[in-house]
C-alpha atoms as a PDB file:
ATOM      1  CA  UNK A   1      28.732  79.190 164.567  1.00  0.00           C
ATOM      2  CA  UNK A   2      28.740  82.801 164.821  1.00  0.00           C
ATOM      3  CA  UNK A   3      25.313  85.141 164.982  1.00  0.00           C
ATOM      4  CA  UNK A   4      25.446  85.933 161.220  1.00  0.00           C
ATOM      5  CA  UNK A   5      25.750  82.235 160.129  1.00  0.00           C
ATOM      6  CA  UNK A   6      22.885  81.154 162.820  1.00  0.00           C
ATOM      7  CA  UNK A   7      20.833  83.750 161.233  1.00  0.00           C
ATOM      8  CA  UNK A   8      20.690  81.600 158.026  1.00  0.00           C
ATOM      9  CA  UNK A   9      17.659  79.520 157.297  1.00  0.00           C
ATOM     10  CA  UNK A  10      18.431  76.339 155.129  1.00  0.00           C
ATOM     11  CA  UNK A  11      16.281  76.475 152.086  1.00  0.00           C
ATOM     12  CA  UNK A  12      16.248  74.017 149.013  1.00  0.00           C
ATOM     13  CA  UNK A  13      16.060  75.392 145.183  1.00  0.00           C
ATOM     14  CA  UNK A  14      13.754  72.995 143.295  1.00  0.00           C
ATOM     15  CA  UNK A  15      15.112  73.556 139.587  1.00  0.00           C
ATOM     16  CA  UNK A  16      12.624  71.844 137.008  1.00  0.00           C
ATOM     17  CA  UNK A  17      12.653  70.948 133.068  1.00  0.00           C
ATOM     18  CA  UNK A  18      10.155  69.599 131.157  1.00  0.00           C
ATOM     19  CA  UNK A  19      11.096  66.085 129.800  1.00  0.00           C
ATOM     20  CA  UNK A  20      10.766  65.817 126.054  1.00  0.00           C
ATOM     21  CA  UNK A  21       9.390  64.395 124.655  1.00  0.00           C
ATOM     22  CA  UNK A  22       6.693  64.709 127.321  1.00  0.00           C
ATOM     23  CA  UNK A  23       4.991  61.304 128.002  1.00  0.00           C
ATOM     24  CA  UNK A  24       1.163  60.165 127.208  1.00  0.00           C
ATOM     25  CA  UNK A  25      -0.897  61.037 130.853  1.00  0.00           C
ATOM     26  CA  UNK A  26      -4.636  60.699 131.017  1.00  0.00           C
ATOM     27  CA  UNK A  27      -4.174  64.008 133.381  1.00  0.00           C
ATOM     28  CA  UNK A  28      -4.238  67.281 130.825  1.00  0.00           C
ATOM     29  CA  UNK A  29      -1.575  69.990 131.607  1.00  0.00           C
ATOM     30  CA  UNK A  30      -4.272  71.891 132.719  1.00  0.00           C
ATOM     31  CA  UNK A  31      -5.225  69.268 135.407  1.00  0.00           C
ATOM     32  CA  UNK A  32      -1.425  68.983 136.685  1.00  0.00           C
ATOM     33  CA  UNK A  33      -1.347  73.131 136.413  1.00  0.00           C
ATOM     34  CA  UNK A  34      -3.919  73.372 138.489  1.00  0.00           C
ATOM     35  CA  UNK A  35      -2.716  70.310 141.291  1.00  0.00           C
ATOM     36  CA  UNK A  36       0.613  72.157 141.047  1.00  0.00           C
ATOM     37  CA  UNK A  37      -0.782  75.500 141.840  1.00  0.00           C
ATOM     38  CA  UNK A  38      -2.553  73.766 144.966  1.00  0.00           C
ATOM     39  CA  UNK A  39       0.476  72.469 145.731  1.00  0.00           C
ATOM     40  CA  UNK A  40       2.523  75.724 145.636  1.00  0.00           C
ATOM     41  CA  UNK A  41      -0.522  77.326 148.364  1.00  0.00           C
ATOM     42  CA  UNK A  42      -0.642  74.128 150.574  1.00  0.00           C
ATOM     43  CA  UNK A  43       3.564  74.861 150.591  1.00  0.00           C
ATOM     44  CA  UNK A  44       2.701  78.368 151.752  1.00  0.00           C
ATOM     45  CA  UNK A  45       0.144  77.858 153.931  1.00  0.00           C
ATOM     46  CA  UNK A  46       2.379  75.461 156.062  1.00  0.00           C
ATOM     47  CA  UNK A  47       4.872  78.234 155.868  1.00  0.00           C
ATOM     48  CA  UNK A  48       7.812  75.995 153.578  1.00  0.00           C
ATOM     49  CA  UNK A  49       7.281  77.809 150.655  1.00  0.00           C
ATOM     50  CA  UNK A  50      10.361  80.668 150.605  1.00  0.00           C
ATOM     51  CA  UNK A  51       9.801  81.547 146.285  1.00  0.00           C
ATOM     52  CA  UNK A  52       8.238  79.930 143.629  1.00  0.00           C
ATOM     53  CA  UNK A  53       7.742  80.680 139.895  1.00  0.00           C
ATOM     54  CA  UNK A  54       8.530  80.640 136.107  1.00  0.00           C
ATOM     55  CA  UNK A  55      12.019  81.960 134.109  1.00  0.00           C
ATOM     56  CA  UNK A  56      11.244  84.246 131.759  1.00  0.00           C
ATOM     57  CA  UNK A  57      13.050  85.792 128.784  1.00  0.00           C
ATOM     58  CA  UNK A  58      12.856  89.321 128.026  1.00  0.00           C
ATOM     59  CA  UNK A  59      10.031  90.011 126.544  1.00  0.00           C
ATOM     60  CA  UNK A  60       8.316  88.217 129.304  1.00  0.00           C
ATOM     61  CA  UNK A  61       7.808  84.070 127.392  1.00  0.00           C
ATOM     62  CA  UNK A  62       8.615  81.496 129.526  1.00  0.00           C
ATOM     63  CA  UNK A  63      12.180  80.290 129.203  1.00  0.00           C
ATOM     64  CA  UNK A  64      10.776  76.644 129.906  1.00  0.00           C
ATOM     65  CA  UNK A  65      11.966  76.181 133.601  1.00  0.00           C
ATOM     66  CA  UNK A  66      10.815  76.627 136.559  1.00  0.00           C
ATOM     67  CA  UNK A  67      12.228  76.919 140.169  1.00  0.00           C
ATOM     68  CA  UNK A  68      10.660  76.305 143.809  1.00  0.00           C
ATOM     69  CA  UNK A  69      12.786  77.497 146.903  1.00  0.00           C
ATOM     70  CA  UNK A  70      11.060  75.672 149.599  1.00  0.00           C
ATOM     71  CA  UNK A  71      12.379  75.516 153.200  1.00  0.00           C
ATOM     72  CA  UNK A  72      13.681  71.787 154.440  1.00  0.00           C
ATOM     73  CA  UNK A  73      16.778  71.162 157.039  1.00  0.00           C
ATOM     74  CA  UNK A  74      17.821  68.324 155.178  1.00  0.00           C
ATOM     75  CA  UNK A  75      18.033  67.138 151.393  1.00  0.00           C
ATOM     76  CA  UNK A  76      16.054  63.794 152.121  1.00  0.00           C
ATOM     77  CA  UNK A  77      13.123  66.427 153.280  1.00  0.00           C
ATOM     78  CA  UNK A  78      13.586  68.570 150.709  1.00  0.00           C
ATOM     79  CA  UNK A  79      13.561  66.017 148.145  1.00  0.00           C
ATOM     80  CA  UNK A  80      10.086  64.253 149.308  1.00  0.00           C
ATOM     81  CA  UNK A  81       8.724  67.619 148.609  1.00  0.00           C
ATOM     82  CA  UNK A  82      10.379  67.962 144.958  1.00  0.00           C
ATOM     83  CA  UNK A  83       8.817  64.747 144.251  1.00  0.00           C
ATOM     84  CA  UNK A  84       5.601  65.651 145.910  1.00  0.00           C
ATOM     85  CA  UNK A  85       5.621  68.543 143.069  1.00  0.00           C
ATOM     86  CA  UNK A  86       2.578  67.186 140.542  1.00  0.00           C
ATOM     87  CA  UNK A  87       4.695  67.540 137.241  1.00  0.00           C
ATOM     88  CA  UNK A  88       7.160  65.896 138.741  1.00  0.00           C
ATOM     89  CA  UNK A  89       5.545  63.678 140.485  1.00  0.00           C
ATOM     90  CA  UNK A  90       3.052  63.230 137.095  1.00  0.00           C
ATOM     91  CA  UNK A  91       6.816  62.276 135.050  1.00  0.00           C
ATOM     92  CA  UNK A  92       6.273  65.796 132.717  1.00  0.00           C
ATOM     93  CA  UNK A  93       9.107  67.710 134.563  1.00  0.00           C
ATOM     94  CA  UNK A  94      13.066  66.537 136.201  1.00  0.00           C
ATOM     95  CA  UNK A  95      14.728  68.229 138.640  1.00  0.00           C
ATOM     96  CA  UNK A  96      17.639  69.435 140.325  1.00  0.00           C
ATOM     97  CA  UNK A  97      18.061  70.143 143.869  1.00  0.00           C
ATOM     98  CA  UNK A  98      20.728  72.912 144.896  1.00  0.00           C
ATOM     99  CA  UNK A  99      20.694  74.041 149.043  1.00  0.00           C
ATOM    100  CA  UNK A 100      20.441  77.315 149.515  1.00  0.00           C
ATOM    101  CA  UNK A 101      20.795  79.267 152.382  1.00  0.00           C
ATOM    102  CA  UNK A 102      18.330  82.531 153.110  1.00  0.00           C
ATOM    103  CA  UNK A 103      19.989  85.315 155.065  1.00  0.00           C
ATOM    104  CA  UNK A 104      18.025  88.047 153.908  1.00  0.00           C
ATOM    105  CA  UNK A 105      14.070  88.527 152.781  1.00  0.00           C
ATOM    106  CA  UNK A 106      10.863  86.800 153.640  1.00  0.00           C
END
């Protein structure tokens, strides 16, 4: 490995999408909103959280998917944190998980 490529930090990209239709929960989506926004500090605060955050459209609406770049080593870490995630975790959301390498940023 050379120094450039040893310089690279092995993140994860958490893509989610809301499940439709969404199922019954006795949790309201402000409940989960605000366990997920826990969750996205509690990621910070142990210093695995690399981005977080809502797509939005143009005029600044919510395209209706969401993304979480946390940092893991390996895909079986990275994916007990996806599933961690409460809408996923709660069954409103799916995801995707793409690695990702950081080279550059914070």
């Amino acid at each position: 490995m050379n120094a450039k490529n040893s310089q690279r930090e092995q993140c994860w990209v958490i893509l989610s999408e809301w499940i439709e239709p969404r199922p019954a929960s006795s949790l309201s989506n402000e409940q989960v909103a605000e366990m997920h926004h826990h969750f996205i500090d509690d990621l910070d605060a142990a210093g695995l959280l690399a981005g977080a955050g809502p797509f939005i459209d143009e005029t600044g609406a919510r395209d209706g998917i969401g993304m979480v770049i946390v940092r893991a080593p390996t895909r079986v870490e990275a994916m007990t944190i996806a599933n961690r995630e409460p809408w996923i975790a709660n069954g409103f959301r799916t995801f995707k998980l793409k690695p990702w390498q950081r080279i550059a940023g914070h």
